[in-house]
N, C-alpha and C. Protein backbone atom coordinates (compact mmCIF):
# COMPACT_ATOMS: atom_id res chain seq x y z
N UNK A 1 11.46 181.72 39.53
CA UNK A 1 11.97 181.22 40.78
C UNK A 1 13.08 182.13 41.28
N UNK A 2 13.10 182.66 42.32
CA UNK A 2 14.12 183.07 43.20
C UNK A 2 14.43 182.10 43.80
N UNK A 3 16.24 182.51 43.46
CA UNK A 3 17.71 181.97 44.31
C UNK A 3 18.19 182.68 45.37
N UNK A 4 18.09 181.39 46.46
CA UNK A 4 18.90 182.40 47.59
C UNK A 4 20.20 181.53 47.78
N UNK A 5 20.94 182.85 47.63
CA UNK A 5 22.06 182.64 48.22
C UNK A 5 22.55 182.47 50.00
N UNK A 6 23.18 181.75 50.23
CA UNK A 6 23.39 181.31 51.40
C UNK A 6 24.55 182.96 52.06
N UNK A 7 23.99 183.26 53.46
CA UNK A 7 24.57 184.73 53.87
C UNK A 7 26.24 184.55 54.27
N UNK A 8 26.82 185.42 53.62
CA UNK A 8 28.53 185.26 53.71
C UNK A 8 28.38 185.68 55.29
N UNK A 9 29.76 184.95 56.04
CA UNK A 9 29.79 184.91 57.40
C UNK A 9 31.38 185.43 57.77
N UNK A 10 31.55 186.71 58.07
CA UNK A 10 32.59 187.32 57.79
C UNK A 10 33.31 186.74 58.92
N UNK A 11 34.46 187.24 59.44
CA UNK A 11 35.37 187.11 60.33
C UNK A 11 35.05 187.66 61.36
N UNK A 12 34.00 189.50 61.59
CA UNK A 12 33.58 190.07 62.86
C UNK A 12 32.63 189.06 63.09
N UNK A 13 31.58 188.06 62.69
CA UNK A 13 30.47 188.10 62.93
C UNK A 13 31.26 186.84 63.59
N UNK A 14 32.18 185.77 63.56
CA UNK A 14 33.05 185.28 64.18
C UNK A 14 33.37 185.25 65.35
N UNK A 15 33.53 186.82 65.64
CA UNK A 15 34.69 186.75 66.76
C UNK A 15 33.95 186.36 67.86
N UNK A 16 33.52 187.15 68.14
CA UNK A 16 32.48 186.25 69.53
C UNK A 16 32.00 184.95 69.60
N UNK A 17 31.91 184.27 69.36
CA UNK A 17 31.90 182.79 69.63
C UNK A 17 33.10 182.71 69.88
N UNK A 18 33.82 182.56 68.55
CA UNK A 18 35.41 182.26 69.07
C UNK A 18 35.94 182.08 70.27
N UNK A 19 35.56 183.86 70.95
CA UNK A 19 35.88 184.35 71.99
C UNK A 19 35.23 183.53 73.38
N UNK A 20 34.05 182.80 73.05
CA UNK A 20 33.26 181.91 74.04
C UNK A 20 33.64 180.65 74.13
N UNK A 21 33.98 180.17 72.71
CA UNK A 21 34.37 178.81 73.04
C UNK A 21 35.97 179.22 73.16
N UNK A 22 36.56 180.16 73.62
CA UNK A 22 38.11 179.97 73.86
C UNK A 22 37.95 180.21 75.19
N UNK A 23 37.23 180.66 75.37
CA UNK A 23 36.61 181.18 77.11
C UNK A 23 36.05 179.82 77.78
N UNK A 24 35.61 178.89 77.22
CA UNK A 24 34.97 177.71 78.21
C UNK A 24 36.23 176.75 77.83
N UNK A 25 36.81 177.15 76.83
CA UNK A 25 38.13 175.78 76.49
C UNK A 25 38.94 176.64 78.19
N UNK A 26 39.38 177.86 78.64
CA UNK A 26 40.22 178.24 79.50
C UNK A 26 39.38 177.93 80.59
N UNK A 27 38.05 177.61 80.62
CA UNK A 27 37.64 177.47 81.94
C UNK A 27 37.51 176.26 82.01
N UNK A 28 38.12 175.38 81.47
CA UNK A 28 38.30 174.15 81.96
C UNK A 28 39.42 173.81 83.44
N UNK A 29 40.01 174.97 83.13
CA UNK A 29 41.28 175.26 83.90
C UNK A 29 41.19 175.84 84.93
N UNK A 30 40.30 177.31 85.12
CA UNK A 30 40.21 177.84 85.90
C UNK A 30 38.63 177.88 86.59
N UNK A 31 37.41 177.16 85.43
CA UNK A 31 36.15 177.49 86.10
C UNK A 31 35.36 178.66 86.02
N UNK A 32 36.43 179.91 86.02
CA UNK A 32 35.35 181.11 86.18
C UNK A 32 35.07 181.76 84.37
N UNK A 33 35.59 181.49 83.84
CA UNK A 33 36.12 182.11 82.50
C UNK A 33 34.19 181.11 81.78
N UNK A 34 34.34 180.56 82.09
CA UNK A 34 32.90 179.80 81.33
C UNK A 34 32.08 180.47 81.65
N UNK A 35 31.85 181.12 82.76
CA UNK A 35 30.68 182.22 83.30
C UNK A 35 30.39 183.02 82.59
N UNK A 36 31.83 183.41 82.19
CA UNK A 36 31.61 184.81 81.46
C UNK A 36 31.22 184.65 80.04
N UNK A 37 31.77 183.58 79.98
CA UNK A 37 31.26 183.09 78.39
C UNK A 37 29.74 182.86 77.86
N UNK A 38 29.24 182.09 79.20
CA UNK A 38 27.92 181.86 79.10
C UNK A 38 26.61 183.21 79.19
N UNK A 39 27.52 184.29 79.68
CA UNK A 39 26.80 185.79 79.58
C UNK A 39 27.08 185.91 78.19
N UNK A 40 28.08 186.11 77.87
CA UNK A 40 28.79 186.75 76.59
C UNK A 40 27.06 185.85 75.08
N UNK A 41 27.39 184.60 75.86
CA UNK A 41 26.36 184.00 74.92
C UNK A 41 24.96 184.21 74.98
N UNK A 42 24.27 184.65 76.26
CA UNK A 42 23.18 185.04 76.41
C UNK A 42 22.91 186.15 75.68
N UNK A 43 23.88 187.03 75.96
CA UNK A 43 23.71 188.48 75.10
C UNK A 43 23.58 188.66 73.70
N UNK A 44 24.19 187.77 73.10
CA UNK A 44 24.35 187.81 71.88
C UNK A 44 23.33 187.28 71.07
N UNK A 45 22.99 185.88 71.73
CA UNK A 45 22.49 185.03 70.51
C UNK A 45 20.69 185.36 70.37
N UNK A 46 20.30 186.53 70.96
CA UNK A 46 19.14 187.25 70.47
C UNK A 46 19.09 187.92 69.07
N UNK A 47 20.22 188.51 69.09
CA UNK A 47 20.77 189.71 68.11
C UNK A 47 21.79 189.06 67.05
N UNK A 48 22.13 187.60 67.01
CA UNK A 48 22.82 187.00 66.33
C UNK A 48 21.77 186.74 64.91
N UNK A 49 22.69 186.75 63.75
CA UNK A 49 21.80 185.50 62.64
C UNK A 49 22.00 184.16 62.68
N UNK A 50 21.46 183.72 62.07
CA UNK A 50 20.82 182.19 62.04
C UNK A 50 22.46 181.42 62.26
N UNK A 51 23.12 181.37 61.64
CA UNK A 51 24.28 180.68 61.72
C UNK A 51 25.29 180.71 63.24
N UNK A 52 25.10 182.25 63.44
CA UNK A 52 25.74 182.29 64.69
C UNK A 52 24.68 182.27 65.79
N UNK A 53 23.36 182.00 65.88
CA UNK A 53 22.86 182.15 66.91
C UNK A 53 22.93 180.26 66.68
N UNK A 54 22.80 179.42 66.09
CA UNK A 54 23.34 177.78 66.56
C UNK A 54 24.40 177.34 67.17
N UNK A 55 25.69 178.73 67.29
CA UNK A 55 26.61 178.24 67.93
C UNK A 55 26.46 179.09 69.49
N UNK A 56 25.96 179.87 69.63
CA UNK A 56 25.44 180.42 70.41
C UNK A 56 24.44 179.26 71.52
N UNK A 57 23.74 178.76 71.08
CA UNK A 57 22.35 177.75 71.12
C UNK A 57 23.54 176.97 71.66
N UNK A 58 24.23 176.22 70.55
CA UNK A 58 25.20 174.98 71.12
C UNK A 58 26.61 175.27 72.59
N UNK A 59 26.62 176.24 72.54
CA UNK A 59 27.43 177.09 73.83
C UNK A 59 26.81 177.16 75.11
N UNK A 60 25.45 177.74 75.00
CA UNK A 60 25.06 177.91 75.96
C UNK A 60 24.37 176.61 76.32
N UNK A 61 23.57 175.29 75.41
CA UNK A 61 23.33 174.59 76.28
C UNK A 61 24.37 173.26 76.75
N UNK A 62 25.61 173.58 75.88
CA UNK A 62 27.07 172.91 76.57
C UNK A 62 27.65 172.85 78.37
N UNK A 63 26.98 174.81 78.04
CA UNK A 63 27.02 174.90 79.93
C UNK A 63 26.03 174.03 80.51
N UNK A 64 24.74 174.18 80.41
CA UNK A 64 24.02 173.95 81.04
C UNK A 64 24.01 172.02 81.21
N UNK A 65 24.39 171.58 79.89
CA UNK A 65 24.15 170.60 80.24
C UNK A 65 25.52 170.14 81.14
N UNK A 66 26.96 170.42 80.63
CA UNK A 66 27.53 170.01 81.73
C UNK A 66 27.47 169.96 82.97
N UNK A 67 27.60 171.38 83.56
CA UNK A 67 27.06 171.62 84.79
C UNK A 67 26.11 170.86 85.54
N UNK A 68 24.58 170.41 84.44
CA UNK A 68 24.22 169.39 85.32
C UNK A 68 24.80 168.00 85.96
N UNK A 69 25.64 167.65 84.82
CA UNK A 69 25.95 166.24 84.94
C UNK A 69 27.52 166.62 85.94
N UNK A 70 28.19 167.63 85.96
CA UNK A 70 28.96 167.62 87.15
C UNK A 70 28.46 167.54 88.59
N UNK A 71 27.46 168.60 88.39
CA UNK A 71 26.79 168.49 89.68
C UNK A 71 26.39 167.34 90.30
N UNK A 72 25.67 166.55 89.77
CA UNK A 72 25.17 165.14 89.63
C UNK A 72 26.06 163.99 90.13
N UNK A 73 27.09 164.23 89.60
CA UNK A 73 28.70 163.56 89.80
C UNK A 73 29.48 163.74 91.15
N UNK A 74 29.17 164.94 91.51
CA UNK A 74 29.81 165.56 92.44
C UNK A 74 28.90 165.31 93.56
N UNK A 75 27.63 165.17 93.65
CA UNK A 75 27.17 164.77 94.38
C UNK A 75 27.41 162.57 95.10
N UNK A 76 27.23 161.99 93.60
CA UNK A 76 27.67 161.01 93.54
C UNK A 76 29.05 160.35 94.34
N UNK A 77 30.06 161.10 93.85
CA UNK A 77 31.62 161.32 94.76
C UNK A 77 31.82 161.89 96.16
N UNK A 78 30.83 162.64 96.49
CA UNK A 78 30.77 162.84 98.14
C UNK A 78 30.05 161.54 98.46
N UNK A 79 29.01 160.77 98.09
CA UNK A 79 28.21 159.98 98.74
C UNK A 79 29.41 158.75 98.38
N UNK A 80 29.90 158.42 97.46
CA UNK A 80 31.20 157.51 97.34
C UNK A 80 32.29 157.54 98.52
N UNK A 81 32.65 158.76 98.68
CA UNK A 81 33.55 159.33 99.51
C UNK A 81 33.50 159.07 101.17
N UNK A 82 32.19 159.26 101.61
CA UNK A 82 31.57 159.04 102.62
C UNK A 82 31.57 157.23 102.65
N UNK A 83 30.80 156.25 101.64
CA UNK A 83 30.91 155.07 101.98
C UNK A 83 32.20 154.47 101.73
N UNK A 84 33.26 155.21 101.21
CA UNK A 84 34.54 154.48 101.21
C UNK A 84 35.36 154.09 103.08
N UNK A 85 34.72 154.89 103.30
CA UNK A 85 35.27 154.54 104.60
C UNK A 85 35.05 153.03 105.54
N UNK A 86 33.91 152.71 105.23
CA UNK A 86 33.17 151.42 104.97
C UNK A 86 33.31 150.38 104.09
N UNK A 87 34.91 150.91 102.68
CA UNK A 87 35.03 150.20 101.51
C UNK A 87 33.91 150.00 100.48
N UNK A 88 32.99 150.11 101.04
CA UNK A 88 32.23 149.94 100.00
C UNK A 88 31.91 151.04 98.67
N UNK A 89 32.36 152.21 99.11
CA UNK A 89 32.42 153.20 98.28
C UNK A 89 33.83 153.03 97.35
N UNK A 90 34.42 152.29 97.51
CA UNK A 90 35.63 153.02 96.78
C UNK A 90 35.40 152.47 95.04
N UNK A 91 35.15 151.35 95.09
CA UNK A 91 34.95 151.47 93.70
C UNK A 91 34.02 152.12 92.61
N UNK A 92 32.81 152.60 93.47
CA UNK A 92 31.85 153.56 93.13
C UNK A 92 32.51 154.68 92.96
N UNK A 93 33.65 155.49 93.45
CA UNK A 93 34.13 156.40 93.63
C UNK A 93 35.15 156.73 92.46
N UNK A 94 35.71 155.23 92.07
CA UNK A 94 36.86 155.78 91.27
C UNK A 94 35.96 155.49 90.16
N UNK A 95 34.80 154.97 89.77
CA UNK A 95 33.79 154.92 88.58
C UNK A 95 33.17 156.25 88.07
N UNK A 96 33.15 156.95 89.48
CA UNK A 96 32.47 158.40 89.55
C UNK A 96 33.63 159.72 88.97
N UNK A 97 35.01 159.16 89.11
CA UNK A 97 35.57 160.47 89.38
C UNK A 97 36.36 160.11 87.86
N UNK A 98 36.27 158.98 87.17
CA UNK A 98 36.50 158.82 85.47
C UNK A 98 35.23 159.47 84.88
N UNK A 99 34.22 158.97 85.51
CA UNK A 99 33.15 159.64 84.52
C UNK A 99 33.59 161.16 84.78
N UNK A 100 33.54 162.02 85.45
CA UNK A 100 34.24 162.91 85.75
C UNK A 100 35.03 163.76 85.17
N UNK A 101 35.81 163.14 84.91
CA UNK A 101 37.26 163.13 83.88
C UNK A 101 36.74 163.21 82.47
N UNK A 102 35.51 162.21 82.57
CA UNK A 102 35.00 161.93 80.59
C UNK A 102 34.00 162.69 80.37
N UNK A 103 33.47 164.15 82.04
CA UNK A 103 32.93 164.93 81.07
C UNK A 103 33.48 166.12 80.54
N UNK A 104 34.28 165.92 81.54
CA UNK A 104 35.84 167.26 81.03
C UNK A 104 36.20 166.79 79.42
N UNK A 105 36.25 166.03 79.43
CA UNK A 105 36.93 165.51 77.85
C UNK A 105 35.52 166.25 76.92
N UNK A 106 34.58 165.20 77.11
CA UNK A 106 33.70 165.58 75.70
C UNK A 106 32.97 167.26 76.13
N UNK A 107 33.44 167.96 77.54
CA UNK A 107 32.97 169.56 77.17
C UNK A 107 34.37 170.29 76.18
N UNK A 108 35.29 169.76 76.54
CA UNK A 108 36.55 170.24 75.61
C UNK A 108 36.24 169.95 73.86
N UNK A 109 35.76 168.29 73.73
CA UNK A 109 35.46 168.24 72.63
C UNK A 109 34.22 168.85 71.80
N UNK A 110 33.42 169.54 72.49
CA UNK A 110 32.23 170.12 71.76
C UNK A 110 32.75 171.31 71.87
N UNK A 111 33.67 171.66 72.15
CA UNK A 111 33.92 172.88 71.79
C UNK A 111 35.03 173.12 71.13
N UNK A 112 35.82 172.01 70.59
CA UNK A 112 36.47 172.35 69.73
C UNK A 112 36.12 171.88 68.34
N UNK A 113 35.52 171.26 68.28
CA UNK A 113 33.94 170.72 67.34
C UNK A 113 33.28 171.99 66.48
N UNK A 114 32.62 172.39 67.73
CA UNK A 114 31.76 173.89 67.38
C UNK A 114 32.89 174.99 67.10
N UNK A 115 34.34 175.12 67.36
CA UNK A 115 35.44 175.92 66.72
C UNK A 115 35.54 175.38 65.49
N UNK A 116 35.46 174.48 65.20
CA UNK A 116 36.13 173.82 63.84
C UNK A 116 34.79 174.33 62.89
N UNK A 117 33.84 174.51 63.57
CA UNK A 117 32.31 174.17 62.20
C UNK A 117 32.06 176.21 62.41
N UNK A 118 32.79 177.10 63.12
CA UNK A 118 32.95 178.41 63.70
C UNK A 118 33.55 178.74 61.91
N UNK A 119 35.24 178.19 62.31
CA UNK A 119 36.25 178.45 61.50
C UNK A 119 35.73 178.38 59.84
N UNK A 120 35.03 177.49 59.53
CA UNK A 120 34.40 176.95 58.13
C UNK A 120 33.32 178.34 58.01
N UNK A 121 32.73 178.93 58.97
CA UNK A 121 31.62 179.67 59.11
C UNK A 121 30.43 178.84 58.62
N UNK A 122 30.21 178.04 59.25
CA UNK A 122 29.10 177.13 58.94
C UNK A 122 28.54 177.10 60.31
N UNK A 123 26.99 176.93 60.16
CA UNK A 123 26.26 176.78 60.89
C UNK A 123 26.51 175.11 62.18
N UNK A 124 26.39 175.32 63.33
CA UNK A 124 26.13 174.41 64.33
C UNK A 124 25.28 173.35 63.67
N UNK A 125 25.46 172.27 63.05
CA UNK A 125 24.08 171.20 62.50
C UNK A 125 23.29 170.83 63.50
N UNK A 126 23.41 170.40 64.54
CA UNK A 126 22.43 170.00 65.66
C UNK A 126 23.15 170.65 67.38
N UNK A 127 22.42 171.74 67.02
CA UNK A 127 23.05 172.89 68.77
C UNK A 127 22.17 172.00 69.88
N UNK A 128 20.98 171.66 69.39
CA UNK A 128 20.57 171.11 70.83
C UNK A 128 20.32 169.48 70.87
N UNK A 129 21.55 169.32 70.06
CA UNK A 129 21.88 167.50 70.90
C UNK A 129 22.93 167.80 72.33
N UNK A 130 22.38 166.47 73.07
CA UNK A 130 23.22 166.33 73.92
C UNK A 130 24.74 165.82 73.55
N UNK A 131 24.83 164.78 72.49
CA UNK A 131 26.45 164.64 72.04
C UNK A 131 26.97 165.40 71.49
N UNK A 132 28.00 165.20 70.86
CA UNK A 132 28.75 166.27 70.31
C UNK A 132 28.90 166.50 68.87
């Protein structure tokens, strides 16, 4: 029987993610910095191994899935916005703009999640769930 040993995961093979999820943690702030991150992750996680291409996997579909559900939201909060004038929007509105708020939270928390399981050099366990 051959033993395999599980592949040591140095500190270079590291840095880039790092560098992505510190890049979408700053674009929480500014927005554009996740862009770049989400290239940074395209590029890589072809040419990545198995361990870093799950955090790769879990990065890039972090964007994608947020983004949808902002969009989604944001659409929601103009159509709120519009019937508040009528009152009838407003409580739809402030329902819309917490959810809002709670997806800012859990994109912050999957990525400091996927830093923490980075730091261990352990593999992403499930990159393509939607939770965290």
């Amino acid at each position: 029987m051959s033993e395999t040993t599980p592949s040591v995961v140095t500190s270079e093979d590291r840095t880039l993610p790092a560098v992505v999820y510190g890049l979408y943690l700053l674009g929480l702030v500014n927005g554009l910095t996740i862009l770049v991150g989400l290239v940074i992750a395209h590029i890589n996680r072809g040419t990545a191994g198995p361990v870093m291409r799950s955090h790769y996997t879990f990065l890039i579909r972090t964007f994608w899935i947020g983004l949808a559900v902002f969009l989604g939201l944001g659409v929601l909060i103009g159509i709120s916005a519009v019937l508040s004038v009528v009152l009838i929007g407003i409580p739809f509105l402030m329902l819309f703009l917490f959810l809002w708020g709670a997806v800012g939270v859990w994109f912050a928390i999957r990525c400091v999640v996927g830093l923490i399981y980075l730091s261990q050099g352990e593999a992403y366990p499930r990159p393509r769930t939607w939770l965290i």
